[in-house]
N, C-alpha and C. Protein backbone atom coordinates (compact mmCIF):
# COMPACT_ATOMS: atom_id res chain seq x y z
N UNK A 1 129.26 103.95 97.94
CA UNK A 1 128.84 102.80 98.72
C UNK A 1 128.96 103.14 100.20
N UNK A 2 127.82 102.44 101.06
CA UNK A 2 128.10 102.49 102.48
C UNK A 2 129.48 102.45 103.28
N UNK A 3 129.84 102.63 103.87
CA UNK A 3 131.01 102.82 104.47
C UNK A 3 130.38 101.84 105.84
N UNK A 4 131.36 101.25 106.26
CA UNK A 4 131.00 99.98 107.20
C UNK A 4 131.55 100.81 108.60
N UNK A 5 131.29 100.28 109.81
CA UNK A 5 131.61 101.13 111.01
C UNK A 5 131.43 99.55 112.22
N UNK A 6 132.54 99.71 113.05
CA UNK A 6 132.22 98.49 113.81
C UNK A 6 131.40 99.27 114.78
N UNK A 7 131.78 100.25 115.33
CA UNK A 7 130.71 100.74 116.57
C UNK A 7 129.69 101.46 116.02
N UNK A 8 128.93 100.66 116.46
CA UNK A 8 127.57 101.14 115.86
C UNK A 8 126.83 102.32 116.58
N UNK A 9 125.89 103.05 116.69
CA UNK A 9 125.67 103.95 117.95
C UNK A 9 124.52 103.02 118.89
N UNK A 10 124.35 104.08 119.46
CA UNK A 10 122.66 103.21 120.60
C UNK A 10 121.94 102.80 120.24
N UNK A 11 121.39 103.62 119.62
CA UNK A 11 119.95 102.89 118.61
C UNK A 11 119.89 102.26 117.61
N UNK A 12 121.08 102.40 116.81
CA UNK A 12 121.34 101.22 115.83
C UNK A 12 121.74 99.95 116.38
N UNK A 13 122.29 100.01 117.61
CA UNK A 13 123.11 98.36 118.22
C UNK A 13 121.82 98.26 118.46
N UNK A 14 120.24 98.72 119.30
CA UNK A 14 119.40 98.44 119.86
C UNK A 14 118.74 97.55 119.23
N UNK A 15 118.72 98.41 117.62
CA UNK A 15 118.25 97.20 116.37
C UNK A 15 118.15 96.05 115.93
N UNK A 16 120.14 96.38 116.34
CA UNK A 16 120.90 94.79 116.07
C UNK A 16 120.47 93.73 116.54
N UNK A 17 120.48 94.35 117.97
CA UNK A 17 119.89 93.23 118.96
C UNK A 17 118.73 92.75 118.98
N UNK A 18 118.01 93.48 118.32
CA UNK A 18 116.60 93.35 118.75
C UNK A 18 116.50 91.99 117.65
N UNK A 19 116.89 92.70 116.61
CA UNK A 19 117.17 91.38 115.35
C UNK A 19 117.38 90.33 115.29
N UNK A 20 118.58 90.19 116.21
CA UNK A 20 119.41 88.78 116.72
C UNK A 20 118.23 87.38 116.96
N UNK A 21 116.97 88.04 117.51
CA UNK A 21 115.92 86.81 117.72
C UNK A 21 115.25 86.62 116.14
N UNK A 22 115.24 87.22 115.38
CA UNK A 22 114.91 86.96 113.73
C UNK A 22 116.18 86.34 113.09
N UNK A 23 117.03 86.51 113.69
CA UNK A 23 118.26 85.98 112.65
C UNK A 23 118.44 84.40 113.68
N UNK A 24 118.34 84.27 114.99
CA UNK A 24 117.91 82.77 115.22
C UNK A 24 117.17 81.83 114.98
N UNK A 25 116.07 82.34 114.55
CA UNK A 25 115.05 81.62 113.97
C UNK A 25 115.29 81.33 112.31
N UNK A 26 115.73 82.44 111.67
CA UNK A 26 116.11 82.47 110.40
C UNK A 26 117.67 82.55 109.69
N UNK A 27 117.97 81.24 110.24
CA UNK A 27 120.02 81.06 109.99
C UNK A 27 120.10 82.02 109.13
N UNK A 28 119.49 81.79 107.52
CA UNK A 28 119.88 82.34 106.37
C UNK A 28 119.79 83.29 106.01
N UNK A 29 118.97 84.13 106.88
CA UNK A 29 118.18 85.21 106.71
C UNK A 29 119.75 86.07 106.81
N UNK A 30 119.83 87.68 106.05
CA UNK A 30 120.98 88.42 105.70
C UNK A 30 120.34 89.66 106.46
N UNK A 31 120.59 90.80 107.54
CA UNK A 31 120.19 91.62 107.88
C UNK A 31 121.06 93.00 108.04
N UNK A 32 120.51 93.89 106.92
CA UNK A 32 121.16 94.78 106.95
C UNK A 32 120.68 95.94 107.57
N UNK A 33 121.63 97.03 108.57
CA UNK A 33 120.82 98.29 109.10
C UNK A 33 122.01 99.37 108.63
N UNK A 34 120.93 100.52 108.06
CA UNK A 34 122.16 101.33 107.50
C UNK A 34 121.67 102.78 108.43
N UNK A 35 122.88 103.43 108.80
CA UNK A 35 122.31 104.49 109.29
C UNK A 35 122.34 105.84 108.43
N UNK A 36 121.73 106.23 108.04
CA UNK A 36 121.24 107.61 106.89
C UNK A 36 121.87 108.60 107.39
N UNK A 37 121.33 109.20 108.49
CA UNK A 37 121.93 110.57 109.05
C UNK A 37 121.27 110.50 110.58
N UNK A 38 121.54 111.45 111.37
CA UNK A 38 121.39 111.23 112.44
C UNK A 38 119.91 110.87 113.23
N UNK A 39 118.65 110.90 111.76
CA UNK A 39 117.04 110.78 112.22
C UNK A 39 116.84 110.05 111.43
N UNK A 40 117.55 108.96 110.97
CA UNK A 40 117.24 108.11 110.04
C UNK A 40 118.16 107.21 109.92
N UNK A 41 117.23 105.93 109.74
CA UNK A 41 117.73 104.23 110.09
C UNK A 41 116.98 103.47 108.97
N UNK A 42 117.73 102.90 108.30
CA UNK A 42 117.17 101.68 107.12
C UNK A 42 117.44 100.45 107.43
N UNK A 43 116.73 99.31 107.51
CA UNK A 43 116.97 98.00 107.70
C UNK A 43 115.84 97.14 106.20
N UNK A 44 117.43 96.39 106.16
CA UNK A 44 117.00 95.42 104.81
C UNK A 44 117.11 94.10 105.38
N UNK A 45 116.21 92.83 105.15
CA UNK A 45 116.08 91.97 105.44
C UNK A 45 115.68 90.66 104.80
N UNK A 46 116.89 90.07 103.94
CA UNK A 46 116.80 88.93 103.21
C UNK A 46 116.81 87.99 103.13
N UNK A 47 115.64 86.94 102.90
CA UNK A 47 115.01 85.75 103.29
C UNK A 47 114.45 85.01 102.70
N UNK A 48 115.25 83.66 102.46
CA UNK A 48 114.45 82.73 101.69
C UNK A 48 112.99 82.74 102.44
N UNK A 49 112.72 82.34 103.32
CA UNK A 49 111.53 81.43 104.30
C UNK A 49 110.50 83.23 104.11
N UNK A 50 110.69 84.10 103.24
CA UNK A 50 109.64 85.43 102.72
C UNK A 50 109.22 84.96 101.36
N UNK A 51 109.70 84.11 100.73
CA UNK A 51 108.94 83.32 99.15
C UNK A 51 107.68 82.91 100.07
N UNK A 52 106.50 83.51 98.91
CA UNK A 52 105.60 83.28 99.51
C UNK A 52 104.40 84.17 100.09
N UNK A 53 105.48 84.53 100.83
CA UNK A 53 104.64 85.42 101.90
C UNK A 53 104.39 87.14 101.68
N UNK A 54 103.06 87.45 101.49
CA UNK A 54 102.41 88.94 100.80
C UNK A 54 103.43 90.01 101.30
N UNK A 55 103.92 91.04 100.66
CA UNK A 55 104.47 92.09 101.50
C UNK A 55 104.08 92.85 102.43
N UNK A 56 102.47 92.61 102.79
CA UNK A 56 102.23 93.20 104.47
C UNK A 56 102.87 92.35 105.16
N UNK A 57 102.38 90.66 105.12
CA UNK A 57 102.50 90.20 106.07
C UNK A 57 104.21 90.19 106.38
N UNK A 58 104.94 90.31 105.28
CA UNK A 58 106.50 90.38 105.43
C UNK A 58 106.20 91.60 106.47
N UNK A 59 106.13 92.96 106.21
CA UNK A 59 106.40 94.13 107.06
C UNK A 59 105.85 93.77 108.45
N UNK A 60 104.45 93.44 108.55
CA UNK A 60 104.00 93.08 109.97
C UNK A 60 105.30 92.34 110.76
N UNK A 61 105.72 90.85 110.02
CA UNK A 61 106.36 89.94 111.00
C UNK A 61 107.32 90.97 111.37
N UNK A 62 108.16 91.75 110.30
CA UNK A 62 109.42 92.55 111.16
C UNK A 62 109.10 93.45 112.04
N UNK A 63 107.95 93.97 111.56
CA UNK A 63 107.57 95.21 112.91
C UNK A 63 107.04 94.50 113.88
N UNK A 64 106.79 93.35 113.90
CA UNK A 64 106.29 92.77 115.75
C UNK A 64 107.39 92.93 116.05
N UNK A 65 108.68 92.67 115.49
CA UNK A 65 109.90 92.80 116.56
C UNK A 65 110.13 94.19 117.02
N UNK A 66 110.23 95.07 115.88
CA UNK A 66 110.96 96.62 116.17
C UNK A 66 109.83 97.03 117.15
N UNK A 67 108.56 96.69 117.27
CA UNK A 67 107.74 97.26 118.37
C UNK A 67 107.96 97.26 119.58
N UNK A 68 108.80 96.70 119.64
CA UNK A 68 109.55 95.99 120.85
C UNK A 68 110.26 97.47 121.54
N UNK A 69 111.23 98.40 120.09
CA UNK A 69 112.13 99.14 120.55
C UNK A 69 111.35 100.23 121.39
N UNK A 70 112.00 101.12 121.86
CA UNK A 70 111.62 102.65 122.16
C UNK A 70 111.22 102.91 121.33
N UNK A 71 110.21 104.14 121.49
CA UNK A 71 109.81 105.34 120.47
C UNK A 71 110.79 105.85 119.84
N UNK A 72 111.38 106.28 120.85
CA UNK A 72 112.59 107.42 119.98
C UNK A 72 113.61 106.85 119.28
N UNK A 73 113.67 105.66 118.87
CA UNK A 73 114.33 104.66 118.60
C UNK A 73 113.61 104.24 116.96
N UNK A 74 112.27 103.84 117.41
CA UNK A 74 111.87 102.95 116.64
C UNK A 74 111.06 104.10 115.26
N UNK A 75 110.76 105.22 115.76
CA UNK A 75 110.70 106.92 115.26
C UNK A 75 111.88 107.20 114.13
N UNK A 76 112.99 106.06 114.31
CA UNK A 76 114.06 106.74 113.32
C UNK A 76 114.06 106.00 112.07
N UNK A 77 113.19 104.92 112.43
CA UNK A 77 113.34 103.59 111.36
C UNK A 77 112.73 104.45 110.27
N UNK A 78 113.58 104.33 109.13
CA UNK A 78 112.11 104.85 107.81
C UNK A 78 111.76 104.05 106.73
N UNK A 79 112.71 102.81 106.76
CA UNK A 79 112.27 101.89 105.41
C UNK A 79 112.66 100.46 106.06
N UNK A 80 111.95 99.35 105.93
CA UNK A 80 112.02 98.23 106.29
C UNK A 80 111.73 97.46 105.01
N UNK A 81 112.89 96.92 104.29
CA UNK A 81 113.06 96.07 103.34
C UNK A 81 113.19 94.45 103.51
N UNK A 82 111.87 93.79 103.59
CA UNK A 82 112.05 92.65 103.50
C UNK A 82 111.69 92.21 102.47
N UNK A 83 113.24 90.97 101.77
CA UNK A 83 113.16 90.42 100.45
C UNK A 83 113.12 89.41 100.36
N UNK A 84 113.31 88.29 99.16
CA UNK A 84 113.96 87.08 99.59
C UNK A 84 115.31 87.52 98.08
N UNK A 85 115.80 86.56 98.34
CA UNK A 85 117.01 86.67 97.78
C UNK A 85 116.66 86.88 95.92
N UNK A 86 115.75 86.23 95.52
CA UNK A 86 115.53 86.14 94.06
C UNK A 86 114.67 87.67 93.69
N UNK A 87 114.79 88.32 94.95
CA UNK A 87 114.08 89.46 94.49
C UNK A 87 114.96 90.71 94.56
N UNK A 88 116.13 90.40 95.17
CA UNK A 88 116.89 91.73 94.96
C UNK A 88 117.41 92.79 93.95
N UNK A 89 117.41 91.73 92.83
CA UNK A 89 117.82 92.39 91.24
C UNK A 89 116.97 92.91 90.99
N UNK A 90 115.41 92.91 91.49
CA UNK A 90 114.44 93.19 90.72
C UNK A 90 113.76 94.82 91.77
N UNK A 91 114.08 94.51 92.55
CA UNK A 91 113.42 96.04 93.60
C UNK A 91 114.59 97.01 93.30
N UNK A 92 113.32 98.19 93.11
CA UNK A 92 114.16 99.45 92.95
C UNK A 92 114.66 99.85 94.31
N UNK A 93 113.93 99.52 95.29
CA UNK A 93 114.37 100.20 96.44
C UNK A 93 115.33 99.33 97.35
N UNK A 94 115.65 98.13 96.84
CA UNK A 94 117.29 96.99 97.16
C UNK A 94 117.92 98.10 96.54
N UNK A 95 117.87 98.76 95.18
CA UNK A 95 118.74 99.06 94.04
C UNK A 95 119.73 100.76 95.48
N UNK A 96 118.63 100.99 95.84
CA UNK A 96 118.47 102.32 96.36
C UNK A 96 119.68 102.05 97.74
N UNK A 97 119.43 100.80 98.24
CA UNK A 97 119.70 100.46 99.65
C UNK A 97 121.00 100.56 98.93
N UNK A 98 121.49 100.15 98.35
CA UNK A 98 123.10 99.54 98.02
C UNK A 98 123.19 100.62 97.48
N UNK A 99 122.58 101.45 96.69
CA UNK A 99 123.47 102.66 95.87
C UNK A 99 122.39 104.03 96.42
N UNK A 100 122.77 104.85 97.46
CA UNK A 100 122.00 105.47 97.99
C UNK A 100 122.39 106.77 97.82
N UNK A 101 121.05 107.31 97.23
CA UNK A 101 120.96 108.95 96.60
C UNK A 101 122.25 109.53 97.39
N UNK A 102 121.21 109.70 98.42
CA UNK A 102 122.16 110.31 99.88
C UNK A 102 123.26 109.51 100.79
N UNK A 103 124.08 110.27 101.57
CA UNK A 103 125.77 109.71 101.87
C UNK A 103 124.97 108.87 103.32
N UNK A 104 125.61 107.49 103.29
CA UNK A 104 125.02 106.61 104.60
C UNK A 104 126.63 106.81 105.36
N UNK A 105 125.77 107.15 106.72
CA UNK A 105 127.19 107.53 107.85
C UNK A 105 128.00 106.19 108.09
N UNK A 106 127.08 105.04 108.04
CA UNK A 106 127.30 103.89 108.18
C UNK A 106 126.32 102.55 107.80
N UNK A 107 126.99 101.46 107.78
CA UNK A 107 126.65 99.99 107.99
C UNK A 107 126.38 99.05 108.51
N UNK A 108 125.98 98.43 108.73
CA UNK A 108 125.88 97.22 109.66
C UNK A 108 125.10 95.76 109.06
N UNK A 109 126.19 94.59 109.13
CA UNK A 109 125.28 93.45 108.60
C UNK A 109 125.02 92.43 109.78
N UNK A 110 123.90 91.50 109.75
CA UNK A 110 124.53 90.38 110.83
C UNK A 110 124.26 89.13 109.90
């Protein structure tokens, strides 16, 4: 399992933050960013108010935000998991986020 880390590095806090305006709008919403290895960043994003809504248009709404980041930043992202909650048991790649092939340096929820 992930190993949790309070200091996050640069580009992962950049994330955080960037997030913080999706997680105001969306109280309930659960946002996870895991960092892989040093060129690689996963963010999972679980949401009632995504029932409904097609899985582009899920990926679009999150990437209007991350467009926001730097390149070299936003270059590290490699999987953007948006769910809603009744779908987590059922995606292989939730299954993946929580039990991951490869060793995650770290965690981060907000």
């Amino acid at each position: 399992m992930a190993r949790r880390n309070h200091n996050p590095d640069v580009d992962v806090a950049a994330i955080l933050d960037l997030l913080q305006s999706y997680k105001k709008v969306h109280r309930a919403a659960r946002i996870d960013v895991q960092r892989e290895n040093n060129v690689s960043i996963r963010i999972r994003v679980v949401d009632s108010d995504l029932q409904g809504v097609d899985e582009i248009k899920r990926d679009e709404l999150i990437w209007r935000l991350l467009e926001k980041l730097p390149e070299d930043v936003a270059s590290q992202i490699t999987l953007v998991l948006p769910l809603t909650p009744s779908e987590l048991k059922k995606s292989w790649a939730n299954w993946e986020f929580d039990e991951p092939i490869s060793e995650i340096e770290a965690s981060w929820s907000l």
